[in-house]
Protein backbone atom coordinates (compact mmCIF):
# COMPACT_ATOMS: atom_id res chain seq x y z
CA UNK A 1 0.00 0.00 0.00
CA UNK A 2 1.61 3.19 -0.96
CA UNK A 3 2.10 6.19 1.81
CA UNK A 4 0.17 9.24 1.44
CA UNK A 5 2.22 11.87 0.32
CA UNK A 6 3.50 14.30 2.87
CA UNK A 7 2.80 18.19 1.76
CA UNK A 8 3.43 19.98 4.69
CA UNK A 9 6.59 20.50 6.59
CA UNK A 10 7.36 23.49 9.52
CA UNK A 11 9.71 25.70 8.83
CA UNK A 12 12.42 27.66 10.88
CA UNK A 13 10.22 30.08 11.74
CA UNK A 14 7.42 27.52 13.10
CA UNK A 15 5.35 28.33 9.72
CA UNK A 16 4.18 25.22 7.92
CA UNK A 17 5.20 25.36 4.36
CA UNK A 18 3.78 23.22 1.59
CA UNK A 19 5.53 20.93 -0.26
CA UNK A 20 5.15 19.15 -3.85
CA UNK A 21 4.07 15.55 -3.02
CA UNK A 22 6.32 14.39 -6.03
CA UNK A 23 9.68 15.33 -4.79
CA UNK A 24 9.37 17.67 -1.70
CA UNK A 25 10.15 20.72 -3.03
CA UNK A 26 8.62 23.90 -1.01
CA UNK A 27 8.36 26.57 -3.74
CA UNK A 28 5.22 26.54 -5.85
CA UNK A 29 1.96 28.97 -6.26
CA UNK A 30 -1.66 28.50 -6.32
CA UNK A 31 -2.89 28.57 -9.84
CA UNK A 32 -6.62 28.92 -8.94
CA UNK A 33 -8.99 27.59 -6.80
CA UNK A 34 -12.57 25.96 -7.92
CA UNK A 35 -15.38 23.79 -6.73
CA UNK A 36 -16.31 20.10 -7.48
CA UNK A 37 -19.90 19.98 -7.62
CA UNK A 38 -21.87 17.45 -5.28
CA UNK A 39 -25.24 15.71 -6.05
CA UNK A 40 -27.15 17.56 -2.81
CA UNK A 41 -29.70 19.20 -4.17
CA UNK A 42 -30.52 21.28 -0.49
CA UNK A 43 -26.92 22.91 -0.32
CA UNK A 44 -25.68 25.70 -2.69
CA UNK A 45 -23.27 23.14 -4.24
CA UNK A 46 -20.74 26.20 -5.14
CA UNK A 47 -17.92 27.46 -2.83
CA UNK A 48 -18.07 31.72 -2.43
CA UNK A 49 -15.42 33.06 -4.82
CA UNK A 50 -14.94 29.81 -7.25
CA UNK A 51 -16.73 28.70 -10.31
CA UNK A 52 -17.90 25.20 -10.55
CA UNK A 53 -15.63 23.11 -13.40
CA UNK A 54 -16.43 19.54 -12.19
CA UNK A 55 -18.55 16.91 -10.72
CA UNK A 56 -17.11 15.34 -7.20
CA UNK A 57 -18.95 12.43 -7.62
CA UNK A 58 -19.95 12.92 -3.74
CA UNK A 59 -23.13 14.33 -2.21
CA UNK A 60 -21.71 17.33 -0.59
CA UNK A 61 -19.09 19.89 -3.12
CA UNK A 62 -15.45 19.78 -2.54
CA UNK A 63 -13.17 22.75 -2.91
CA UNK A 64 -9.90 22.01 -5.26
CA UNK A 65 -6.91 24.21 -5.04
CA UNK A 66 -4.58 23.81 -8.07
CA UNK A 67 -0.99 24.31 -7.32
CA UNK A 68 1.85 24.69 -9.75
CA UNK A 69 5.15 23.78 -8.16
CA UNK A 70 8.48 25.34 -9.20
CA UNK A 71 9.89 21.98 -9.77
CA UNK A 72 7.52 21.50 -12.67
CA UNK A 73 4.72 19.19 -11.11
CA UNK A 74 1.36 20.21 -10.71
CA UNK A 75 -1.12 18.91 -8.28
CA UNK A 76 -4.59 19.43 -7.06
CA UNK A 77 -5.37 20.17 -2.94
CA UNK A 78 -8.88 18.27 -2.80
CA UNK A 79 -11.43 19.07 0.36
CA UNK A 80 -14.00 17.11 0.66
CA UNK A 81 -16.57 17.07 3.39
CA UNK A 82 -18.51 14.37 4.70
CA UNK A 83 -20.69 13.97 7.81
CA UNK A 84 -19.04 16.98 9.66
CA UNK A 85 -14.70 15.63 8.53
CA UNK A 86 -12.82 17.55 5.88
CA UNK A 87 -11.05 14.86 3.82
CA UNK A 88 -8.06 16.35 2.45
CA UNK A 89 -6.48 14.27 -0.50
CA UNK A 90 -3.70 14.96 -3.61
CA UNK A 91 -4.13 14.44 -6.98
CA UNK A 92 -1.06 14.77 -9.10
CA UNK A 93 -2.02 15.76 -12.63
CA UNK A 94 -0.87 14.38 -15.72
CA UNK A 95 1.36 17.13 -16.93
CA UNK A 96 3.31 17.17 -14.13
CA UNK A 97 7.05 16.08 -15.47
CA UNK A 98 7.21 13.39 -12.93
C-alpha cells in the first residue's frame, strides 16, 4: 500500500510550508482555486469566490486548489466534506514532469 504523500513540513520560523508531493520541493503557487460539484440538491453546491468546473462524484461539493510547483509538477489540494470531517487528499495531474 503506498504512503500518502506528505505536503506539509514546519519551517524555521514555526510556519508550515507546503511541499510538492512528487519530490518535496517547497516553492510553488496557487494557480486557482474551484469547486467540485456534489449531487445535494438542499446545499448551494458552489464554494463563495470559485466557479464550478467539475462533478465530485460525492453528495456534498469539494473545494480544489490547483498548485503549480516550481519543480515542474502540478497537483490538485482536494477538500471534501462528509458527515461533519474535511477529507483532504492529492491528486497529481498528468502534466506534471514526474
Amino acid at each position: 500500500m503506498p504512503s500518502e504523500p506528505i505536503i506539509l513540513s514546519l519551517n524555521g520560523d514555526g510556519e508550515y510550508v507546503l511541499l510538492c508531493p512528487v519530490c518535496g520541493h517547497d516553492c510553488s503557487h496557487i494557480d486557482s482555486a474551484f469547486t467540485r460539484q456534489g449531487s445535494d440538491p438542499f446545499e448551494n453546491g458552489r464554494y463563495d469566490g470559485t466557479e464550478v468546473r467539475e462533478s465530485s462524484g460525492w453528495r456534498r461539493s469539494a473545494l480544489v486548489i490547483r498548485v503549480e510547483g516550481e519543480c515542474c509538477h502540478n497537483w490538485n489540494i482536494v477538500i471534501q466534506q462528509h458527515k461533519g470531517n474535511n477529507f483532504v487528499s492529492v491528486e497529481i495531474l498528468p502534466e506534471s514532469d514526474g
